[in-house]
PDB file of N, CA and C in Angstrom:
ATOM      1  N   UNK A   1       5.840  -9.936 -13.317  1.00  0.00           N
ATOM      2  CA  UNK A   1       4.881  -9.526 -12.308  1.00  0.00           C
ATOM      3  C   UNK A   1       5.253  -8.192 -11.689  1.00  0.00           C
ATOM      4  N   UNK A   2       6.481  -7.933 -11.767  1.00  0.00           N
ATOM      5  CA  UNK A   2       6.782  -6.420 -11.071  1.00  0.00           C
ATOM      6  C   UNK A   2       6.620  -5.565 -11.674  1.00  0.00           C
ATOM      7  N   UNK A   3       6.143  -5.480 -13.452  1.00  0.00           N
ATOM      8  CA  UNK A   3       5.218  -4.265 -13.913  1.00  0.00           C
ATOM      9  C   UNK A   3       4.233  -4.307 -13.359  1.00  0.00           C
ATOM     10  N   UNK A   4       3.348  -5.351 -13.115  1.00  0.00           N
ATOM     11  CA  UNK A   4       2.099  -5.671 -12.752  1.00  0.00           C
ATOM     12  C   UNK A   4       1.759  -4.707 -12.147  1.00  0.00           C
ATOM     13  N   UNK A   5       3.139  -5.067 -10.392  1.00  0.00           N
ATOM     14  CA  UNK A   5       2.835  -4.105  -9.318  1.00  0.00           C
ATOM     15  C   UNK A   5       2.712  -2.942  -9.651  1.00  0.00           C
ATOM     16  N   UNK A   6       3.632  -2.291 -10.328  1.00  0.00           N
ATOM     17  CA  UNK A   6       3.733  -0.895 -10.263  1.00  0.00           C
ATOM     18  C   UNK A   6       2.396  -0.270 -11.400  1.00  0.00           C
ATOM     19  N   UNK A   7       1.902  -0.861 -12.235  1.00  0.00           N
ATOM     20  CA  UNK A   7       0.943   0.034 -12.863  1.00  0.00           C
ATOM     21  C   UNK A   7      -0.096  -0.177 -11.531  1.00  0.00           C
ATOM     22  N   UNK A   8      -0.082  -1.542 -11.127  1.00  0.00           N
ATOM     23  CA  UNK A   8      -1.816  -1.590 -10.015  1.00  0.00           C
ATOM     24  C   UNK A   8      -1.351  -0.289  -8.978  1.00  0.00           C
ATOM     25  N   UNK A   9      -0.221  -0.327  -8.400  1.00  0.00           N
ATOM     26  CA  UNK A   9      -0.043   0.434  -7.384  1.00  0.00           C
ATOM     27  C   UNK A   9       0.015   1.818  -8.174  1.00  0.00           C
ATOM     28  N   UNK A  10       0.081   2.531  -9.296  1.00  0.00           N
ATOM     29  CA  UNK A  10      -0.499   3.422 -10.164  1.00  0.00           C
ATOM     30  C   UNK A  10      -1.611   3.583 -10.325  1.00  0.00           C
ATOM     31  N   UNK A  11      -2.551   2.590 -10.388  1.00  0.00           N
ATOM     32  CA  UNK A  11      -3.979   2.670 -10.794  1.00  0.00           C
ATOM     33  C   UNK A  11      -4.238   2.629  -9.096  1.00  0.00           C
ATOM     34  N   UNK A  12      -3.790   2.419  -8.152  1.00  0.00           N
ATOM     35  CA  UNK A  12      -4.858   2.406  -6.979  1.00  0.00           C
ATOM     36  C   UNK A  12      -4.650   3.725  -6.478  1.00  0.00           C
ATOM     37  N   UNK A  13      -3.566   4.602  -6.785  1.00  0.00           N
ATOM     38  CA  UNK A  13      -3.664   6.065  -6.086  1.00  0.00           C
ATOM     39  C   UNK A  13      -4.301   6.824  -7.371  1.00  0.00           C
ATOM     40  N   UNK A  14      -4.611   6.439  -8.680  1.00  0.00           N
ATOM     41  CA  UNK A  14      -5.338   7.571  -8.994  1.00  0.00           C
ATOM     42  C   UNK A  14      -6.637   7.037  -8.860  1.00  0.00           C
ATOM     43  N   UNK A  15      -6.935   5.784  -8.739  1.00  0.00           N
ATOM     44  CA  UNK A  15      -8.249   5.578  -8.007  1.00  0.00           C
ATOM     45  C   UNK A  15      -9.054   6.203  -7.012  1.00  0.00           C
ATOM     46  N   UNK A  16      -7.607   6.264  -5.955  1.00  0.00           N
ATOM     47  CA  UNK A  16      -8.109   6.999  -4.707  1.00  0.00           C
ATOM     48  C   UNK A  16      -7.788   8.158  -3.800  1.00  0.00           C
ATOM     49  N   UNK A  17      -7.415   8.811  -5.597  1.00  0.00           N
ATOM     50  CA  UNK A  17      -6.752  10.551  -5.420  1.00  0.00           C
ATOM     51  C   UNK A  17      -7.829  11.219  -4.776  1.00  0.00           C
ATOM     52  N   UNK A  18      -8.993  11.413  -5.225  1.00  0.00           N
ATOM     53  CA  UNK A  18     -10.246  11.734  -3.855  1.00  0.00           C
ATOM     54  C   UNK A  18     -10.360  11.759  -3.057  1.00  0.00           C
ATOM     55  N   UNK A  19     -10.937  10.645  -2.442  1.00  0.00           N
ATOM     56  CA  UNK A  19     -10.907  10.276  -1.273  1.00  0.00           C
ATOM     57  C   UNK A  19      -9.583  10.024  -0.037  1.00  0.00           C
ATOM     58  N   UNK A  20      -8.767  10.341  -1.015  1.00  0.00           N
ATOM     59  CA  UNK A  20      -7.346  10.683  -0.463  1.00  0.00           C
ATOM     60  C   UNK A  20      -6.982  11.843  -0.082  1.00  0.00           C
ATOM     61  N   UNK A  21      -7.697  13.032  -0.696  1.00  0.00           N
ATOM     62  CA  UNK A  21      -7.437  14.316  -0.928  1.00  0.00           C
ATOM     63  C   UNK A  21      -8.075  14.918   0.157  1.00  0.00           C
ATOM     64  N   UNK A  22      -9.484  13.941   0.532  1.00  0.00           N
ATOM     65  CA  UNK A  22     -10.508  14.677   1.420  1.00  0.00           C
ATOM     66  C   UNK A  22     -10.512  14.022   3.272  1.00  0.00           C
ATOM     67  N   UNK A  23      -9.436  13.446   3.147  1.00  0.00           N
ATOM     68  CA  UNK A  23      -8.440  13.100   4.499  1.00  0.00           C
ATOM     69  C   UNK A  23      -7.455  13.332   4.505  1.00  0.00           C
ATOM     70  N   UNK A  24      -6.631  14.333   3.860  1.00  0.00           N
ATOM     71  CA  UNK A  24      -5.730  14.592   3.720  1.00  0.00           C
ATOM     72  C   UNK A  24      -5.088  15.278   4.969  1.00  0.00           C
ATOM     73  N   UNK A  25      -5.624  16.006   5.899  1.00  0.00           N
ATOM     74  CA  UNK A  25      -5.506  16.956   6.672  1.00  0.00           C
ATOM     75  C   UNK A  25      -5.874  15.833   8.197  1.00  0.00           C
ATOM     76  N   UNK A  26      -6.480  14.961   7.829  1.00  0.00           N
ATOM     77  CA  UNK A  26      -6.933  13.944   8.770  1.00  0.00           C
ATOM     78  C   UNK A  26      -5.708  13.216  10.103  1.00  0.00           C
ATOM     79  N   UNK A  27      -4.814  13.901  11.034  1.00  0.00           N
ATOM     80  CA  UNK A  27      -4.219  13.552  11.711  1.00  0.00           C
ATOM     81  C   UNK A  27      -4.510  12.504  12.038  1.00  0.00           C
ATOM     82  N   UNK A  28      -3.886  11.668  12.581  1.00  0.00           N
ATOM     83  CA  UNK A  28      -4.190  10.290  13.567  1.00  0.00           C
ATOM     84  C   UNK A  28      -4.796   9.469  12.330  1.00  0.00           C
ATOM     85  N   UNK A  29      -5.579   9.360  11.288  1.00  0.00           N
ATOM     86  CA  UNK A  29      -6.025   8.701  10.618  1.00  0.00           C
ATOM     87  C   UNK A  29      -6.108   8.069   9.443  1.00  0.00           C
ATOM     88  N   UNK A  30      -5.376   9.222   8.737  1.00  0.00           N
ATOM     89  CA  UNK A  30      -4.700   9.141   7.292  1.00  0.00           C
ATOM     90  C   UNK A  30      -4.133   7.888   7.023  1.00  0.00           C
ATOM     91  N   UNK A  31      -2.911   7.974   8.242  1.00  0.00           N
ATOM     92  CA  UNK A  31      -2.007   6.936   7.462  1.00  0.00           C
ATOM     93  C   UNK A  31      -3.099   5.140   7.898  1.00  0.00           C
ATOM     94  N   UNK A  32      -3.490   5.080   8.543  1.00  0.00           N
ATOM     95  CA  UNK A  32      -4.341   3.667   8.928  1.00  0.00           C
ATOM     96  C   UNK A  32      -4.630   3.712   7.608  1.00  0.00           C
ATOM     97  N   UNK A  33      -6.015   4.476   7.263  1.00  0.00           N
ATOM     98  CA  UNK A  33      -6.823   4.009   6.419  1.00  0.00           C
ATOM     99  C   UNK A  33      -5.959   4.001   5.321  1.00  0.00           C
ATOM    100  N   UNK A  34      -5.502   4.762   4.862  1.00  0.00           N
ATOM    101  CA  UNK A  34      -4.600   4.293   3.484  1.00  0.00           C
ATOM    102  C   UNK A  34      -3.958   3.152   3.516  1.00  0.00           C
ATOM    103  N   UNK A  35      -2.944   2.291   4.389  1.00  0.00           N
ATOM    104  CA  UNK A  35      -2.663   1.682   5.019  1.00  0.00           C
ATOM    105  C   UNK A  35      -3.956   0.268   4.593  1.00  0.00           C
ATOM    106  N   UNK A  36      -4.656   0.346   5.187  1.00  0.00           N
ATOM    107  CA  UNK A  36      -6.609  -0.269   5.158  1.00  0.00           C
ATOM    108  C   UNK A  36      -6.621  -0.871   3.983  1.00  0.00           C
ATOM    109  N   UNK A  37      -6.587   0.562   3.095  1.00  0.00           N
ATOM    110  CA  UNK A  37      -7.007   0.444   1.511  1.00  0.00           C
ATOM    111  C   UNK A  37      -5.501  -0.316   0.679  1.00  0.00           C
ATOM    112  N   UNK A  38      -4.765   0.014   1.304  1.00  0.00           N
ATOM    113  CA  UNK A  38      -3.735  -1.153   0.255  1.00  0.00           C
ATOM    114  C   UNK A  38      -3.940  -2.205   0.745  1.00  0.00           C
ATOM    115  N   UNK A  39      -3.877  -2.835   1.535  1.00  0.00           N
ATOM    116  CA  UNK A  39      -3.704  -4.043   2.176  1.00  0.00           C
ATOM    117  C   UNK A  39      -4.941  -5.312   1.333  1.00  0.00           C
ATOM    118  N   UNK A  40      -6.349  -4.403   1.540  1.00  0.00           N
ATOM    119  CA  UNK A  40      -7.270  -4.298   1.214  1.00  0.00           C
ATOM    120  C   UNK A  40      -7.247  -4.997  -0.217  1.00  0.00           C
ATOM    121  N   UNK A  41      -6.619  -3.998  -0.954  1.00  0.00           N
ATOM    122  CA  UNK A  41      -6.262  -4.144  -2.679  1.00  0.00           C
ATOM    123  C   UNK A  41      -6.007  -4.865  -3.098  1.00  0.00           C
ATOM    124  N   UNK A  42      -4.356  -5.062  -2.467  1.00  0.00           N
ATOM    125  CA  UNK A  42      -3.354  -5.835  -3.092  1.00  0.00           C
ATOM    126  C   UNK A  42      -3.312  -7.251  -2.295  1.00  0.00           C
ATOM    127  N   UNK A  43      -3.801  -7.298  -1.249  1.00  0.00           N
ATOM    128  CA  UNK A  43      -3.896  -8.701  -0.136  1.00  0.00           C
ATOM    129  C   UNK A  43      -5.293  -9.462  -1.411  1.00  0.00           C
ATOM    130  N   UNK A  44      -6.380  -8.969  -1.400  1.00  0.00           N
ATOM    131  CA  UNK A  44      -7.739  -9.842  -1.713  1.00  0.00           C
ATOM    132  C   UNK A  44      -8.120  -9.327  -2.767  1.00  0.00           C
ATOM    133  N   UNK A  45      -7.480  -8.776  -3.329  1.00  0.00           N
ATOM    134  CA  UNK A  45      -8.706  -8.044  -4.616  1.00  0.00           C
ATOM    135  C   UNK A  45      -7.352  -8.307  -5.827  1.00  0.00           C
ATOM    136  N   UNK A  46      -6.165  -8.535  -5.457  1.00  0.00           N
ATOM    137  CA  UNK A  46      -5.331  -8.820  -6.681  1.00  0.00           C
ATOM    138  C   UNK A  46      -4.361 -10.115  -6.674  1.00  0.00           C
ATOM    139  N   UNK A  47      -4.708 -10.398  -5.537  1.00  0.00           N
ATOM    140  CA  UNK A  47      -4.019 -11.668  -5.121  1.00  0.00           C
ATOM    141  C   UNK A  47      -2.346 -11.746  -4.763  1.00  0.00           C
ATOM    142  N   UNK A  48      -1.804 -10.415  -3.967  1.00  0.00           N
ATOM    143  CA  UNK A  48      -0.449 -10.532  -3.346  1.00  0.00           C
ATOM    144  C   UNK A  48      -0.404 -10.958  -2.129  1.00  0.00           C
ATOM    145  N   UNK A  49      -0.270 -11.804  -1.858  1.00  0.00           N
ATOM    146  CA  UNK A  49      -0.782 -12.636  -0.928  1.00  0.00           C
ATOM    147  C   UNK A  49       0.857 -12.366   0.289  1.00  0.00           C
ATOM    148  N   UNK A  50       1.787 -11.650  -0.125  1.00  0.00           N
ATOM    149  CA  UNK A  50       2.648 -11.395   0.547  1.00  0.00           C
ATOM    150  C   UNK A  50       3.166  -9.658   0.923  1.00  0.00           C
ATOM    151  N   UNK A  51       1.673  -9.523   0.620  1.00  0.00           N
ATOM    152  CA  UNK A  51       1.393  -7.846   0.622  1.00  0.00           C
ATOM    153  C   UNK A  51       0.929  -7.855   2.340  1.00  0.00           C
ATOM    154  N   UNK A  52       2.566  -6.465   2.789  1.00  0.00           N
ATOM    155  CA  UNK A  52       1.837  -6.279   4.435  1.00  0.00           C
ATOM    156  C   UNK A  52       2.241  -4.888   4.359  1.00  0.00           C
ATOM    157  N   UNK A  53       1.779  -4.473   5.579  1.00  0.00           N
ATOM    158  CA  UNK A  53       1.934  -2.784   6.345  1.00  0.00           C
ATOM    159  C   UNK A  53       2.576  -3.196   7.280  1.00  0.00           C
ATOM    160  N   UNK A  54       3.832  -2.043   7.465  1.00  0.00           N
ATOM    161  CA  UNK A  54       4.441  -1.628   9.302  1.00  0.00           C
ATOM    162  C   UNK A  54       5.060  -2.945   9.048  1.00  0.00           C
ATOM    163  N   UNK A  55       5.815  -3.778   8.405  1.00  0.00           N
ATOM    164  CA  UNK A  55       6.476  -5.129   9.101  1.00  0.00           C
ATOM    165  C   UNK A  55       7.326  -5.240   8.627  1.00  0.00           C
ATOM    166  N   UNK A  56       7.984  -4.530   7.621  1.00  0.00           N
ATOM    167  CA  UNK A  56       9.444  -4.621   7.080  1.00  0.00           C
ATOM    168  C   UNK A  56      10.698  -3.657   7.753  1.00  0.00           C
ATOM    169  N   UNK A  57      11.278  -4.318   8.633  1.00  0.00           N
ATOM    170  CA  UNK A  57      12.040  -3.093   9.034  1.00  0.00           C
ATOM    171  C   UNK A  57      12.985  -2.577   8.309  1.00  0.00           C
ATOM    172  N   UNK A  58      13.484  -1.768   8.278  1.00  0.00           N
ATOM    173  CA  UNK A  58      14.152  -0.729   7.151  1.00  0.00           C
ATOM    174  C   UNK A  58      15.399   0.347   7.799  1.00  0.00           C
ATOM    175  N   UNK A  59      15.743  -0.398   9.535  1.00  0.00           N
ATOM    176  CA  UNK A  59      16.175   0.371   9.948  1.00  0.00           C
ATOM    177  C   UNK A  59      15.988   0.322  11.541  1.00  0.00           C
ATOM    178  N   UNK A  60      16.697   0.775  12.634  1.00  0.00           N
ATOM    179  CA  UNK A  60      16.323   0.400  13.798  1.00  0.00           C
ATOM    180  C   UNK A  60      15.090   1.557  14.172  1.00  0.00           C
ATOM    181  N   UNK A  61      14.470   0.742  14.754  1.00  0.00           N
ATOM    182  CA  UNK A  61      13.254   1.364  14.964  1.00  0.00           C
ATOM    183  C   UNK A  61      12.240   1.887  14.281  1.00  0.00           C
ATOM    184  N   UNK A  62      12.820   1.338  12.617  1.00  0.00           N
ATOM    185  CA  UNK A  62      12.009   1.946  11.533  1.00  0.00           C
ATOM    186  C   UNK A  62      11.328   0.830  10.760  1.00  0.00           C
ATOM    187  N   UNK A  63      10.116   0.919   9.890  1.00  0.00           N
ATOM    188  CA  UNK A  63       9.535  -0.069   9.191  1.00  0.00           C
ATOM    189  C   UNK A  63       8.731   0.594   8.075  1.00  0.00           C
ATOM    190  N   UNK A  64       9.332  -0.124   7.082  1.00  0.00           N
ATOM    191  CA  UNK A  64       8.391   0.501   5.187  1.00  0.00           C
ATOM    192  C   UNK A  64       6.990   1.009   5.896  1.00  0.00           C
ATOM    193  N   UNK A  65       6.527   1.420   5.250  1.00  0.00           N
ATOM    194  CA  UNK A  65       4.345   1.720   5.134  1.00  0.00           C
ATOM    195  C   UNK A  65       4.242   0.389   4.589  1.00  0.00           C
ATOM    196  N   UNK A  66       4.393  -0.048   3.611  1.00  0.00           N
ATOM    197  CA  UNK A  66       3.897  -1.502   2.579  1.00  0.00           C
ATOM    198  C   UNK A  66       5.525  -2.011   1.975  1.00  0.00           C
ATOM    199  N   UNK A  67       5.113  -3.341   1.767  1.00  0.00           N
ATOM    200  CA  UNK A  67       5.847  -4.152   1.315  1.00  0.00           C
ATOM    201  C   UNK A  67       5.305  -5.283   0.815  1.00  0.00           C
ATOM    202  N   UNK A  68       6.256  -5.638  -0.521  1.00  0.00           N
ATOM    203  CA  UNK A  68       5.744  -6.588  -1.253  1.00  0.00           C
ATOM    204  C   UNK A  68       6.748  -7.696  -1.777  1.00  0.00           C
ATOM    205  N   UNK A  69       6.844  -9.032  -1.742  1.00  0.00           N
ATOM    206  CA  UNK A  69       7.739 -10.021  -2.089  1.00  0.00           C
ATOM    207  C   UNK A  69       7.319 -10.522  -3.314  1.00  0.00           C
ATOM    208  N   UNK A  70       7.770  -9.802  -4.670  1.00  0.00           N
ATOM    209  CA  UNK A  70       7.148 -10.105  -6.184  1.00  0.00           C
ATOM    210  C   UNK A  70       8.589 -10.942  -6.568  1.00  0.00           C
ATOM    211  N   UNK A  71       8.359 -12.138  -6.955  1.00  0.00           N
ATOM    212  CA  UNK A  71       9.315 -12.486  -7.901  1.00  0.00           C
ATOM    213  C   UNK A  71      10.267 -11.805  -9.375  1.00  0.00           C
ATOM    214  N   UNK A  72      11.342 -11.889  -9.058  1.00  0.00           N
ATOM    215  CA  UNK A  72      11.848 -11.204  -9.965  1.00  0.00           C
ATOM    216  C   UNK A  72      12.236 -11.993 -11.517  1.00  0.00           C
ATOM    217  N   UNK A  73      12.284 -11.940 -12.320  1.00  0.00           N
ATOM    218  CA  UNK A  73      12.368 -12.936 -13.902  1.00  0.00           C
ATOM    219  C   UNK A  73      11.267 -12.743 -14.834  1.00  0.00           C
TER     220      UNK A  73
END
């Protein structure tokens, strides 16, 4: 399953190299909606059901963008 991730999470940024491109400059907003759109993806549309934003801390006072709990084997 952890190729899985990495081609989907491949196929969802050249999916949304566009519309990525054309908020790019988008302060305050960028990171949500991208943020939006994975959650979005990989929560209901591919079934990672342990797919989150902002909740892994990584550090004091720090936390991943996304995180994912894929079985490894």
């Amino acid at each position: 399953m952890d190729g899985q991730w990495l081609e989907l999470l491949v196929k969802f940024f050249e999916a949304h190299s566009e519309p990525l491109g054309e908020i790019f400059d988008a302060d305050g907003c960028r990171e949500g909606w991208l943020h939006g759109e994975l959650f979005r993806c990989f929560r209901f549309r591919h079934g990672f059901n342990s797919f989150k934003v902002n909740s892994l801390r990584i550090g004091v006072n720090r936390k991943a963008d996304f995180s994912v709990n894929i079985p490894l084997g």
